[in-house]
N, C-alpha and C. Protein backbone atom coordinates (compact mmCIF):
# COMPACT_ATOMS: atom_id res chain seq x y z
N UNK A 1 6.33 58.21 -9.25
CA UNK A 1 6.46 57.00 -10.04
C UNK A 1 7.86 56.42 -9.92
N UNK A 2 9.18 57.34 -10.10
CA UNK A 2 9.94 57.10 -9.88
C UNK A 2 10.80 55.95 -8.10
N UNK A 3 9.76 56.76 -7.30
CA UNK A 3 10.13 56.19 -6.16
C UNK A 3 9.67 54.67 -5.95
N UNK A 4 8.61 54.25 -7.04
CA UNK A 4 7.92 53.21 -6.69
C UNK A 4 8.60 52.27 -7.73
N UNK A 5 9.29 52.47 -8.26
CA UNK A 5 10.45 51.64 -9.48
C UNK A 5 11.47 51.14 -8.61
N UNK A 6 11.83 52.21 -7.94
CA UNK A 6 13.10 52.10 -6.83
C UNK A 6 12.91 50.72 -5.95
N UNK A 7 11.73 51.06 -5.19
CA UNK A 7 11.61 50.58 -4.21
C UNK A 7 11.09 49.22 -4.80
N UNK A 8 10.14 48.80 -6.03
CA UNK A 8 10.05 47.81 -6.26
C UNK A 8 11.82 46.86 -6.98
N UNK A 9 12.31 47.96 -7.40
CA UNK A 9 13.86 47.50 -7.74
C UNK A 9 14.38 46.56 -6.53
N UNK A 10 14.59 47.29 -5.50
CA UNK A 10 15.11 46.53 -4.12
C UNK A 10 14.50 45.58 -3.96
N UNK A 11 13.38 45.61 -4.06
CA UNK A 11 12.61 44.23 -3.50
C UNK A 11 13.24 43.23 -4.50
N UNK A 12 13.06 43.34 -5.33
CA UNK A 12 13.52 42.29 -7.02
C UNK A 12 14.95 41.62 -6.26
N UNK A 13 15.58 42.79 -6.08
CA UNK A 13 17.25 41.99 -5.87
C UNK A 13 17.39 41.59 -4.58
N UNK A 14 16.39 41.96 -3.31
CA UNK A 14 16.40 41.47 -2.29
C UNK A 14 16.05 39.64 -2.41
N UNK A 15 14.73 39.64 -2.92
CA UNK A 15 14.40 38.39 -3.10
C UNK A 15 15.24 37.17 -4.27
N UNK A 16 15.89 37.59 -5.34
CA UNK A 16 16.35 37.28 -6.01
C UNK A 16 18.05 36.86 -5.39
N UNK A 17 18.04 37.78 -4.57
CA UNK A 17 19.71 37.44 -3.50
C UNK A 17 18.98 36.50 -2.39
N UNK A 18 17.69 36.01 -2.18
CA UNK A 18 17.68 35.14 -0.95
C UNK A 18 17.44 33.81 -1.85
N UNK A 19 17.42 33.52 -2.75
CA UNK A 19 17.50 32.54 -3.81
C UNK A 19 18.49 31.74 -4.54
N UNK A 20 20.01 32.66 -4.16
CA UNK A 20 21.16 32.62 -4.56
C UNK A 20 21.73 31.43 -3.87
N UNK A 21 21.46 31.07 -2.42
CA UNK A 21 21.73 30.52 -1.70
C UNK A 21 21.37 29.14 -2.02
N UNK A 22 21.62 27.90 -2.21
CA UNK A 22 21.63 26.57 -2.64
C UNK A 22 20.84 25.94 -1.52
N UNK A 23 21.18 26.48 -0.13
CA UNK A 23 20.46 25.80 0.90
C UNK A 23 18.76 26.58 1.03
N UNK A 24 18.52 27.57 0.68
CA UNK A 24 17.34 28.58 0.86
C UNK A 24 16.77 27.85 -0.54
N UNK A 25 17.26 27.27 -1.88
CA UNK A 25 16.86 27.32 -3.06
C UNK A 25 15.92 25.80 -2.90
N UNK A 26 17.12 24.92 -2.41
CA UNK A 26 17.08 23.44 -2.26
C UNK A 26 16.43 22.82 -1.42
N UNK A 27 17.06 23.40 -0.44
CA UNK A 27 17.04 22.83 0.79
C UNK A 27 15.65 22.75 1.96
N UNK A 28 14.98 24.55 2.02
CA UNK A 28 13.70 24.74 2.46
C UNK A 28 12.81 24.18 1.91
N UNK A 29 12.45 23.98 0.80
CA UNK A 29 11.62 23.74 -0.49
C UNK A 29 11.47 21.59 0.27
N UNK A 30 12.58 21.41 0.22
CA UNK A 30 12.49 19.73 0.34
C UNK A 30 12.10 19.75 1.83
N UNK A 31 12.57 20.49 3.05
CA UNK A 31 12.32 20.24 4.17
C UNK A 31 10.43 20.22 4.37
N UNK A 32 10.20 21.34 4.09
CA UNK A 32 8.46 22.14 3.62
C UNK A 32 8.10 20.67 3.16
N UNK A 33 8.38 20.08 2.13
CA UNK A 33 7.77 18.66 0.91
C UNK A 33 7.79 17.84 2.22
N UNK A 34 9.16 17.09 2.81
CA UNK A 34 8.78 16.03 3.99
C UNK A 34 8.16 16.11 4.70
N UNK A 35 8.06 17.40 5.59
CA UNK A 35 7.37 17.93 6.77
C UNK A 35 5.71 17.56 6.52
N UNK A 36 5.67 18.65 5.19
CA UNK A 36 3.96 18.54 4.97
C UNK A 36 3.49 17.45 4.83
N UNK A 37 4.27 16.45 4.09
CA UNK A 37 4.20 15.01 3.32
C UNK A 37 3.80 14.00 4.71
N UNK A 38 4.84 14.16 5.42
CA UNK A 38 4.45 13.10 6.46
C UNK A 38 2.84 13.30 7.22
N UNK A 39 2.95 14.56 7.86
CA UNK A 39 1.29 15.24 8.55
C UNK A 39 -0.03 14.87 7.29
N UNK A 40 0.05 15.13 5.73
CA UNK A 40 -0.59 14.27 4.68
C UNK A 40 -0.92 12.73 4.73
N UNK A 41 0.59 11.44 4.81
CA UNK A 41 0.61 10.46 5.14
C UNK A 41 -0.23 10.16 6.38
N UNK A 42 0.09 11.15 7.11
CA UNK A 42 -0.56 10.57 8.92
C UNK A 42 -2.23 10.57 8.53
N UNK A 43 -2.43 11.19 8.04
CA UNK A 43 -4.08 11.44 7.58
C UNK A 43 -4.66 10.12 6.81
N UNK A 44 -4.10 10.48 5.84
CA UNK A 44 -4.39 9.03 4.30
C UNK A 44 -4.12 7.97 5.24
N UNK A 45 -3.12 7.51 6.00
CA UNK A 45 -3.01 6.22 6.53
C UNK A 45 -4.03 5.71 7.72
N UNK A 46 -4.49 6.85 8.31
CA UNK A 46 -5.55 6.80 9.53
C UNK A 46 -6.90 6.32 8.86
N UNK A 47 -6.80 6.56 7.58
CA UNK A 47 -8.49 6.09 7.03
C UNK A 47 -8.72 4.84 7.18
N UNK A 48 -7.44 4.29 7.05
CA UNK A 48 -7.22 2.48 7.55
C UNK A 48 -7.32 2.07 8.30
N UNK A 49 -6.82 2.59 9.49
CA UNK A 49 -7.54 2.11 10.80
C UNK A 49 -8.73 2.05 11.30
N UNK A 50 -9.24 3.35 10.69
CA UNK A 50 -10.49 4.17 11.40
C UNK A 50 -11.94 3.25 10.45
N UNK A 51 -11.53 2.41 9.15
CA UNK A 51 -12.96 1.60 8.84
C UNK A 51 -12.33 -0.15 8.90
N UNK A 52 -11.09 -0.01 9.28
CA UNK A 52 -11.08 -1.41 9.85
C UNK A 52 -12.47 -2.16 10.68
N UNK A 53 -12.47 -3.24 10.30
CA UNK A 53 -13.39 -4.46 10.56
C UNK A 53 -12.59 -5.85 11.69
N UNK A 54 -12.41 -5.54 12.75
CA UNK A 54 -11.44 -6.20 13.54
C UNK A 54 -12.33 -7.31 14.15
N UNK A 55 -13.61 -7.77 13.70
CA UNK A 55 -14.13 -8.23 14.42
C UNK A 55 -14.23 -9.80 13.95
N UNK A 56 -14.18 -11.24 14.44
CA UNK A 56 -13.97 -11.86 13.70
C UNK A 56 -15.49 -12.42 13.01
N UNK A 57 -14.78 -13.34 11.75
CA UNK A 57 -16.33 -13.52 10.72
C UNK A 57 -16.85 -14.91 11.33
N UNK A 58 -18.29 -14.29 11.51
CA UNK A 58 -19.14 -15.43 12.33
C UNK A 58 -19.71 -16.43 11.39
N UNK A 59 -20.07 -17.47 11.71
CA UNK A 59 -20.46 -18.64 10.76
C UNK A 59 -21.70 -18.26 10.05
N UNK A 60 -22.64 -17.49 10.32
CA UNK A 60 -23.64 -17.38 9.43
C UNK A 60 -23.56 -15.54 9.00
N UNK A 61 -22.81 -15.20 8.89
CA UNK A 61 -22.46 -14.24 7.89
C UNK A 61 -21.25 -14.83 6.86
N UNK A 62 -20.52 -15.79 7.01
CA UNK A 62 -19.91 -15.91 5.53
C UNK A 62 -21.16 -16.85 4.96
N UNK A 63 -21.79 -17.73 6.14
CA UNK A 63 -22.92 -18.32 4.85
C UNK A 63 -23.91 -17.57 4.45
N UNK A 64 -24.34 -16.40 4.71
CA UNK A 64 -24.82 -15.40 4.03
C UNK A 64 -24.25 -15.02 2.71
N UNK A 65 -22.69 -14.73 3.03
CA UNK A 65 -21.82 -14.47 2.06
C UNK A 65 -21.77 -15.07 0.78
N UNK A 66 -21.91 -16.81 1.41
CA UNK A 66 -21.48 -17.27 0.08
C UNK A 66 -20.41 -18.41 0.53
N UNK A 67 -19.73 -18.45 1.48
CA UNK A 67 -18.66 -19.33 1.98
C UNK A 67 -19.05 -20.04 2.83
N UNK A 68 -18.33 -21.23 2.48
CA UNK A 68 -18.52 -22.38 3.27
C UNK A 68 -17.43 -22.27 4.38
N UNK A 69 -18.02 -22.46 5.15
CA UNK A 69 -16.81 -22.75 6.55
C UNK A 69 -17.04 -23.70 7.48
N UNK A 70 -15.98 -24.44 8.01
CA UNK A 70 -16.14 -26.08 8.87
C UNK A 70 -16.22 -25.11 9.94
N UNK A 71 -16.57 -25.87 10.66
CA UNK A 71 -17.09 -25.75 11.90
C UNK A 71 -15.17 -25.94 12.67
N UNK A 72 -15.16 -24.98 13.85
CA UNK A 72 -14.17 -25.21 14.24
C UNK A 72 -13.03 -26.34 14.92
N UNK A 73 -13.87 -27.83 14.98
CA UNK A 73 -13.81 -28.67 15.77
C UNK A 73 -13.15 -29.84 14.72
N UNK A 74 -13.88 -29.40 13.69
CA UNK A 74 -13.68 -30.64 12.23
C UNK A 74 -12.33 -30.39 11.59
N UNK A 75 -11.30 -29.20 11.79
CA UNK A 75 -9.83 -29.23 11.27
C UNK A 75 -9.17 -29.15 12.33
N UNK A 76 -8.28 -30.34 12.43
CA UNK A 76 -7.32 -29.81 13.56
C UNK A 76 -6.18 -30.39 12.60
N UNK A 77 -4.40 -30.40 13.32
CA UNK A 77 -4.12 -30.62 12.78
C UNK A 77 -3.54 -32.44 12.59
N UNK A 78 -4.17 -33.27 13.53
CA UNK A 78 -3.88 -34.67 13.23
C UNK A 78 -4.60 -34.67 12.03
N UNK A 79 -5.86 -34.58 11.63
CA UNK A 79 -6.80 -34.43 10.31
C UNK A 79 -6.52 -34.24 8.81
N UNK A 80 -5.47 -32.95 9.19
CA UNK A 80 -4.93 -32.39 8.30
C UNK A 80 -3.60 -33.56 7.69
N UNK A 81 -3.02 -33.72 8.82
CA UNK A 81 -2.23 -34.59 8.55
C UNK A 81 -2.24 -36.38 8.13
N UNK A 82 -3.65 -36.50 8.30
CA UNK A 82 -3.80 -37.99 8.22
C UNK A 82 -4.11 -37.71 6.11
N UNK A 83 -4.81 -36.74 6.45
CA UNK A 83 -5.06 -36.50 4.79
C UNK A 83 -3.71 -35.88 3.86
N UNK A 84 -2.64 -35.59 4.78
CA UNK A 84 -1.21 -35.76 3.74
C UNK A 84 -0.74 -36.80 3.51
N UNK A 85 -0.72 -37.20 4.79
CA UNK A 85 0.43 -38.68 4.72
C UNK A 85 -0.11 -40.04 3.95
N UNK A 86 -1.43 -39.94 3.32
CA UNK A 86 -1.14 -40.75 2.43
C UNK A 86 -1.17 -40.07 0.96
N UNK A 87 -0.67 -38.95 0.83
CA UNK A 87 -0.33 -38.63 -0.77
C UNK A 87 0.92 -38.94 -1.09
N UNK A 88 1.02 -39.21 -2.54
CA UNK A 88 2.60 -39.98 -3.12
C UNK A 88 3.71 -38.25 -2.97
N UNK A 89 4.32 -38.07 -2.44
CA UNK A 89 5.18 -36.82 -2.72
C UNK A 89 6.16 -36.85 -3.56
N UNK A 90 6.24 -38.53 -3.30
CA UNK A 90 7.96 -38.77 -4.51
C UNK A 90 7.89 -39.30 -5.41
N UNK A 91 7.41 -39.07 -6.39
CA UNK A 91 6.74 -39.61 -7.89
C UNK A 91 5.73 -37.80 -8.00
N UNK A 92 5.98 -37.27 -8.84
CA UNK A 92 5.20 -36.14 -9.34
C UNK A 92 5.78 -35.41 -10.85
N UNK A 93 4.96 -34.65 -11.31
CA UNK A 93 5.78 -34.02 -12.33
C UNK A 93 5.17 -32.55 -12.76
N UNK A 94 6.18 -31.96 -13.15
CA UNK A 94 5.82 -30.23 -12.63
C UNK A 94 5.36 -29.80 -13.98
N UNK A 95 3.79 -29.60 -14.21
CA UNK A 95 2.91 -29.22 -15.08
C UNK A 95 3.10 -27.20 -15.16
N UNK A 96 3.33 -27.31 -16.26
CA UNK A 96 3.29 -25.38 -16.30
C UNK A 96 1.76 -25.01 -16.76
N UNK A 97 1.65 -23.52 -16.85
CA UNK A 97 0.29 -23.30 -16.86
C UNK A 97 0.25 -22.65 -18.19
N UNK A 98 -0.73 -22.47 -19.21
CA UNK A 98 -0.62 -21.52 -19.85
C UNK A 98 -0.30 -20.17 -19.64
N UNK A 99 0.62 -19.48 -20.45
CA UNK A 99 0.43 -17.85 -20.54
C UNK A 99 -0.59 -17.33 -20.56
N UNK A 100 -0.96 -16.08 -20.46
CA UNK A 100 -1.81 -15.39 -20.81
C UNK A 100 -2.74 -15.05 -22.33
N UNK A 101 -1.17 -15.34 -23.47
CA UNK A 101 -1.19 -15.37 -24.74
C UNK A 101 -1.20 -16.66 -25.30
N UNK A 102 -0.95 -17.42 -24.71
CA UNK A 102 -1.57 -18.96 -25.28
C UNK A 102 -2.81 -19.69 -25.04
N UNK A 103 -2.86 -20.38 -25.72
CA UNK A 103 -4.17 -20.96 -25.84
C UNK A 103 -3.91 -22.19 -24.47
N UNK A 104 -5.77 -22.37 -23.71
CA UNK A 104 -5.31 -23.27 -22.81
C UNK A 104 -5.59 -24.80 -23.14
N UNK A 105 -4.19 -25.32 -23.03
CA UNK A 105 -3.94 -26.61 -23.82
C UNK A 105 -4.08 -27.87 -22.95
N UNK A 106 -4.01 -27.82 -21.55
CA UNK A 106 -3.66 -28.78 -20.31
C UNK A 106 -5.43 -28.97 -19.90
N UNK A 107 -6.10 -28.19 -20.29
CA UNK A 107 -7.32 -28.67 -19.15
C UNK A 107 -8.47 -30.07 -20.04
C-alpha cells in the first residue's frame, strides 16, 4: 500500500510541476483552441458552399414564386434614366419614420 502512495505521490508533483510553467499552462491550451477551432470553422463554413444554389432564377420559377420579373429587354439603362430625369430632386423634404414605440402618425 505504501508503495502505491509513493508512486502515486510522484505522479501528483510530476504533473503538478508540468503546470508550473505559464507557457505549458497558457500557452498549449490556446494553441489546441485555434488549431481545433479553425479544422471546426473549415467544416461549419463548407455547409455553405456545399447547398449553395448558383444557378440563376428563371422567369417562371419566381412566377411560381410569387415575383414579378420584366423581361430582360424592358430595363436598360436609357429607361431607367428617362424615368429619373424628369423627377424634381431640388425641392424635397426629409420625412422621418415612426419609431418602433410610436404611434404611426405620417401614413
Amino acid at each position: 500500500m505504501e508503495f502505491y502512495q509513493k508512486i502515486s505521490n510522484k505522479l501528483k508533483n510530476k504533473f503538478r510541476g508540468l503546470f508550473k510553467s505559464s507557457t505549458r499552462r497558457y500557452g498549449i491550451p490556446f494553441m489546441l483552441f485555434v488549431l481545433v477551432g479553425s479544422f471546426g470553422l473549415k467544416e461549419v463554413t463548407s455547409i455553405r458552399y456545399q447547398y449553395r444554389d448558383d444557378g440563376p432564377l428563371l422567369h417562371e420559377e419566381a412566377k411560381k414564386a410569387g415575383i414579378d420579373m420584366k423581361k430582360p429587354g424592358e430595363v436598360t439603362l436609357e429607361t431607367v434614366y428617362d424615368s429619373v430625369k424628369d423627377l424634381d430632386i431640388d425641392n424635397w423634404e426629409n420625412k422621418r419614420g415612426p419609431r418602433p414605440w410610436e404611434e404611426n402618425t405620417w401614413t
